[in-house]
Protein backbone atom coordinates (compact mmCIF):
# COMPACT_ATOMS: atom_id res chain seq x y z
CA UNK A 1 0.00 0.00 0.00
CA UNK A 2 1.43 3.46 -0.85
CA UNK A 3 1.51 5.91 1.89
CA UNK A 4 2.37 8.71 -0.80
CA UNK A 5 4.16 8.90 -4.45
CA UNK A 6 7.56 8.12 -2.48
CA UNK A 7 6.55 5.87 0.79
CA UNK A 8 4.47 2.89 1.45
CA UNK A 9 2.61 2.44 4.44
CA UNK A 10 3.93 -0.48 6.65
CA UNK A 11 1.09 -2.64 7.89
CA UNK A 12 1.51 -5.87 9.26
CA UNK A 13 4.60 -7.91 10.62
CA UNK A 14 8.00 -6.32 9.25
CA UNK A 15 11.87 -7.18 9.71
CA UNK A 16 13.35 -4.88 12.08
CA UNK A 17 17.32 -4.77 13.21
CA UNK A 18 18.85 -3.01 16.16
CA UNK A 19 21.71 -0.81 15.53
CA UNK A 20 24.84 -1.75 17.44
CA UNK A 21 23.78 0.82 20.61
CA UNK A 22 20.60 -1.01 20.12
CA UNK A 23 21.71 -4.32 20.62
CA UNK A 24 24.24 -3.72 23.60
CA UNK A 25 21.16 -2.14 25.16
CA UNK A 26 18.95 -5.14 25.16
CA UNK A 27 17.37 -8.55 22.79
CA UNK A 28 14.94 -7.44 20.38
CA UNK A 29 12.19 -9.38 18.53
CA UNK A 30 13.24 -9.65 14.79
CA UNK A 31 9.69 -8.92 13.47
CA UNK A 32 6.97 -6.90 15.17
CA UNK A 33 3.66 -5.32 14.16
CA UNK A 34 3.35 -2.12 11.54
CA UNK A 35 1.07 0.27 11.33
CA UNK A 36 2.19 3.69 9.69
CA UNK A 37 2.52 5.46 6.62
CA UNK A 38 4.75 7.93 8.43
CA UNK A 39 8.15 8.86 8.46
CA UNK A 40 9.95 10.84 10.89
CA UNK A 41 13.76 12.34 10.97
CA UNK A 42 16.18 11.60 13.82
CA UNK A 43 16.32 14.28 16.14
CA UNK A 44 19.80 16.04 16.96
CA UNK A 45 21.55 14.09 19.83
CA UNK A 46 19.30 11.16 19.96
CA UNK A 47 20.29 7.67 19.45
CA UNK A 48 18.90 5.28 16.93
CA UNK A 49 18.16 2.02 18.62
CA UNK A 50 16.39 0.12 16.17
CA UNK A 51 16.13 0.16 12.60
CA UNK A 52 13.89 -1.16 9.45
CA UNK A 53 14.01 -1.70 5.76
CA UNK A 54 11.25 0.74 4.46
CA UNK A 55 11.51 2.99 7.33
CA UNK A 56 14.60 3.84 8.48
CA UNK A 57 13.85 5.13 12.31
CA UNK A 58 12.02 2.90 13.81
CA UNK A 59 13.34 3.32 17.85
CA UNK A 60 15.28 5.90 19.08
CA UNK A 61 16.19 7.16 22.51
CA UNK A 62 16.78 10.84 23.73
CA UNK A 63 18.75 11.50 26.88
CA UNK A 64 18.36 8.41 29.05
CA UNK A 65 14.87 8.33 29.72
CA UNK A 66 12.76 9.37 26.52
CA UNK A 67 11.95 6.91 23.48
CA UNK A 68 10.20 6.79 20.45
CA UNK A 69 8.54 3.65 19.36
CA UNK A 70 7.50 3.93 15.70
CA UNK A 71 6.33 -0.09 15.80
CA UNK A 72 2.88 -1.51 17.84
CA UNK A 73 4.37 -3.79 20.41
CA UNK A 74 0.77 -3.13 22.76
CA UNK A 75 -1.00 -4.62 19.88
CA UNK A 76 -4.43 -6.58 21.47
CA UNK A 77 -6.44 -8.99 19.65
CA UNK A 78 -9.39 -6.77 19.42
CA UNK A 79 -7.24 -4.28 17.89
CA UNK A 80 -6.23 -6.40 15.30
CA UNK A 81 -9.70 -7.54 14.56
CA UNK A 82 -10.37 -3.51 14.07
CA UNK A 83 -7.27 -2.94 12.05
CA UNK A 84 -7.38 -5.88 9.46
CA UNK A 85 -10.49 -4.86 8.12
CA UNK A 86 -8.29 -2.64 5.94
CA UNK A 87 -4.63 -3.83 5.90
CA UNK A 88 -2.09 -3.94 3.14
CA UNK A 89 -1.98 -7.92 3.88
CA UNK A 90 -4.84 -10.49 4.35
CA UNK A 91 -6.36 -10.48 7.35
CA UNK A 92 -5.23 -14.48 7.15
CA UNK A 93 -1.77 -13.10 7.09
CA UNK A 94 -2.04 -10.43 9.57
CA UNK A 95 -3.30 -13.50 12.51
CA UNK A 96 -0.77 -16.12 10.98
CA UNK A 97 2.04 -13.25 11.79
CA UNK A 98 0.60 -12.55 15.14
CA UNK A 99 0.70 -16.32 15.76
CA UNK A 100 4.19 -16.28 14.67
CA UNK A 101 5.42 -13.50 16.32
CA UNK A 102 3.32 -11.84 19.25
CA UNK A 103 5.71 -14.20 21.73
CA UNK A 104 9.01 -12.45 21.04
CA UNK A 105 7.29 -8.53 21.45
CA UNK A 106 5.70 -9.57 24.53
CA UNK A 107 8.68 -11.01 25.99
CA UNK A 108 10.58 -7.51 24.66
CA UNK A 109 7.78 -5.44 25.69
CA UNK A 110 8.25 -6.64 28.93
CA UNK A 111 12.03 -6.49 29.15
CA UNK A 112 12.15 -3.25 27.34
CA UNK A 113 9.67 -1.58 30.27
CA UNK A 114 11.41 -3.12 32.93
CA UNK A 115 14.32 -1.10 31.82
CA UNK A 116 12.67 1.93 31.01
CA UNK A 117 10.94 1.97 34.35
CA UNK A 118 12.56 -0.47 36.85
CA UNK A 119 11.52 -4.12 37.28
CA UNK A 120 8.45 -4.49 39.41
CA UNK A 121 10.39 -6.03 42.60
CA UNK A 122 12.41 -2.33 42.17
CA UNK A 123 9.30 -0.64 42.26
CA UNK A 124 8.15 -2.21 45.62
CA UNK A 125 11.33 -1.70 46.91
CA UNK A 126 11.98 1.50 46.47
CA UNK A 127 8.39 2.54 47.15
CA UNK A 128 8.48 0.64 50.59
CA UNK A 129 11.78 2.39 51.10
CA UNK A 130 10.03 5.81 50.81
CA UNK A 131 7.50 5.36 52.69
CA UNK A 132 9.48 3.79 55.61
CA UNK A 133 12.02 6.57 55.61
């Protein structure tokens, strides 16, 4: 599906590799779920964490708390029933890939906020440490 005269729109499963910053930083699944026709320009001083055939930028970080996720790793199955109504791929496809695939973002969804954030056990800890002090 084309996005515009120069750009397709990325919907469904795509390929996506971490740069070298990206990959010291943690695992990442090799496809995840698309659904963009947008493209957007690195910003100065952030890093580029992850990247993808049709759209360069796909995950960058700025400073050491800020991200931008161009990707759907929070997909839900209702959502996909939603989005599929009109995807580039058959709706067949879009499940098969979500079948395929929908183990290795949760598992990096999950990894990926627990480093952004703090594991949950941090959380308790330092919250019980706060409120003890």
């Amino acid at each position: 599906m084309k996005a515009n005269a120069t750009e397709y729109a990325e919907i469904d499963y795509y390929p996506i590799t971490p740069t070298d910053k990206g990959r010291t930083m943690m695992n990442w699944p090799s496809m995840i779920y698309q659904w963009h026709q947008e493209r957007f320009s690195l910003p100065l001083d952030a890093t580029l964490l992850i990247t993808g055939d049709e759209y360069p930028n796909q995950t960058i970080r700025y400073g050491d708390n800020a991200y931008g996720v161009q990707f759907n790793a929070k997909l839900t199955i209702m959502m996909m029933n939603r989005w599929t109504i009109l995807g580039a791929q058959s709706r067949e496809q879009n499940f098969l890939g979500r079948s395929l695939y929908d183990g290795a973002v949760k598992q990096w969804l999950n990894s990926f906020l627990d480093l952004w954030i703090g594991a949950p056990a941090d959380h308790l800890t330092n919250h019980h440490r706060t409120k003890t002090l």
